[in-house]
Protein backbone atom coordinates (compact mmCIF):
# COMPACT_ATOMS: atom_id res chain seq x y z
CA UNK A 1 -56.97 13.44 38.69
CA UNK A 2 -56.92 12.42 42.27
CA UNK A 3 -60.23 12.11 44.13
CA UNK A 4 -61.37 14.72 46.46
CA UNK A 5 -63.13 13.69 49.85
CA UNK A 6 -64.79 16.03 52.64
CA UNK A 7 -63.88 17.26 55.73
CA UNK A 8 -66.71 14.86 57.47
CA UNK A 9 -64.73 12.07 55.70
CA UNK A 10 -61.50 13.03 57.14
CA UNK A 11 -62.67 13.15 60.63
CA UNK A 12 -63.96 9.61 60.04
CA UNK A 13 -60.78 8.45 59.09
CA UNK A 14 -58.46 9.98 61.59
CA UNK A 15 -60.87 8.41 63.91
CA UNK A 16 -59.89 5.02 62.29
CA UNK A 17 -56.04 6.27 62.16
CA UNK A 18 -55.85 7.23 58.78
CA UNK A 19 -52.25 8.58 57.59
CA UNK A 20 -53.28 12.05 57.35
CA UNK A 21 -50.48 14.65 55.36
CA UNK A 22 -50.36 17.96 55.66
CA UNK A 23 -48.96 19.97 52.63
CA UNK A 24 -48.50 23.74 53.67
CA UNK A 25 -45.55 25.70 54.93
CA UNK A 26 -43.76 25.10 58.88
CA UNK A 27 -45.72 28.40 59.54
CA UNK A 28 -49.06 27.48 59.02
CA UNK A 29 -48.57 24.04 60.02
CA UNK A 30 -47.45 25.44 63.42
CA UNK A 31 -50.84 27.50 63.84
CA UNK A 32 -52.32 24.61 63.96
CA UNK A 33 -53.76 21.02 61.99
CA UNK A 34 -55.93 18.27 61.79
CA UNK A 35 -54.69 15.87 64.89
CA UNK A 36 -52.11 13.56 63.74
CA UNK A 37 -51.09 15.11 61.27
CA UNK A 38 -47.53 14.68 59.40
CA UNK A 39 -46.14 17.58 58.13
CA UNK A 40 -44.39 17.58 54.15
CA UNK A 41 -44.33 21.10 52.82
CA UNK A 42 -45.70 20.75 49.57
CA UNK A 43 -42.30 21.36 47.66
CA UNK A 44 -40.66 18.75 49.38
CA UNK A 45 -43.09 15.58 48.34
CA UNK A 46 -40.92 14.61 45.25
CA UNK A 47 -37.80 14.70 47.68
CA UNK A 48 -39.98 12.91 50.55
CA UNK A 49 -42.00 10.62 48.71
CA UNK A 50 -40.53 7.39 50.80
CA UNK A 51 -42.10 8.85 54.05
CA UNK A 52 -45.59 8.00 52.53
CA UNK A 53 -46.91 4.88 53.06
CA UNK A 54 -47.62 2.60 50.22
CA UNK A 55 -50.34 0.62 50.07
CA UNK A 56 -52.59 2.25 52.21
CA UNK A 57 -54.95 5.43 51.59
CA UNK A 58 -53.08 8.98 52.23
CA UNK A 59 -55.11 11.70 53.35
CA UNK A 60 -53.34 14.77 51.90
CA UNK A 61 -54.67 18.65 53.18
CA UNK A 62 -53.21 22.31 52.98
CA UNK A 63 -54.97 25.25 53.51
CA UNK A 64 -57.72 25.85 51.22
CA UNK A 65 -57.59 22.35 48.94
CA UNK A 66 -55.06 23.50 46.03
CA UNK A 67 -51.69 22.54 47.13
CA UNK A 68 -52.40 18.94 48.59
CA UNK A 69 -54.61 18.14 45.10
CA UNK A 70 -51.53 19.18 43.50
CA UNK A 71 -49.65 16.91 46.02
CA UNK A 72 -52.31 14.01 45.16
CA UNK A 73 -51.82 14.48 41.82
CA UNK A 74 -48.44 14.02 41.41
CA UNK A 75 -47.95 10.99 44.26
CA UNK A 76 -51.02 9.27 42.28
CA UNK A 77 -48.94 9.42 38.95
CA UNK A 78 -46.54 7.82 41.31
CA UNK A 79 -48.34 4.84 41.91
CA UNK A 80 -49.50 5.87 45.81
CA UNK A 81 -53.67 5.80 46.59
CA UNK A 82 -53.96 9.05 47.77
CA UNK A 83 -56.91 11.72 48.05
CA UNK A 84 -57.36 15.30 48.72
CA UNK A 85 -59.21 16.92 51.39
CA UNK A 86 -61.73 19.61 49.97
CA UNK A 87 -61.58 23.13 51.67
CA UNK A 88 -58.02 21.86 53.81
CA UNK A 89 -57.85 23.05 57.20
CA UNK A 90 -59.72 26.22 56.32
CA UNK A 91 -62.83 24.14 56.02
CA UNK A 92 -61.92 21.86 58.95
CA UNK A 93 -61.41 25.13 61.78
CA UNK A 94 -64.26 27.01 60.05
CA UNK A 95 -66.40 24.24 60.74
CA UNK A 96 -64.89 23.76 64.72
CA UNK A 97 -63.42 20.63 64.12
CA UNK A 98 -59.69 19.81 66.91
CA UNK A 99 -57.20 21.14 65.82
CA UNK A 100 -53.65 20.12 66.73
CA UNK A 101 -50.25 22.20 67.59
CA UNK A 102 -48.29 19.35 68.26
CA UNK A 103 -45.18 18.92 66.41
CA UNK A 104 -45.11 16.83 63.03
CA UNK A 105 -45.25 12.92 63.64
């Protein structure tokens, strides 16, 4: 099972430029993300999996914390170092962290 970090940790990391993915639907992507953010609806991983870095950590989020474990899951059977952000963007806007509306990256 892939490893689950914190919001705190995230913010850390996209301070260092961490290769943040976000999981959920065009929709709620569009209302808004963690900043630099790259958007791969959570049903189209499998198809997508060469736009995620190898060898290098990938920060996966959705909404509440489900979806991108499920995401982690399955790209860390895969071979990729991954981990999934506890609480998703829920957690990160409830807590007044930037959020983003810029398009995908």
């Amino acid at each position: 099972m892939a490893k689950e970090v914190t919001i705190e940790e995230l913010e850390q990391a996209i301070a260092q430029g961490a290769h943040v993915v976000d999981v959920r639907e065009q929709e709620e992507f569009d209302s808004g993300h963690v900043p630099n953010a790259h958007h791969i609806p959570l049903n189209t991983v499998p198809d997508r999996v060469s736009e995620i870095p190898e060898g290098e950590t990938v920060w996966l989020i959705c909404q509440g914390g489900v979806r991108s474990m499920k995401a982690a899951n399955y790209l860390e059977a895969q071979g990729y170092n991954v981990v999934s952000v506890a609480g998703g963007t829920g957690s990160w806007i409830g807590a007044g962290k930037t959020v983003s509306f810029e398009a995908s990256k």
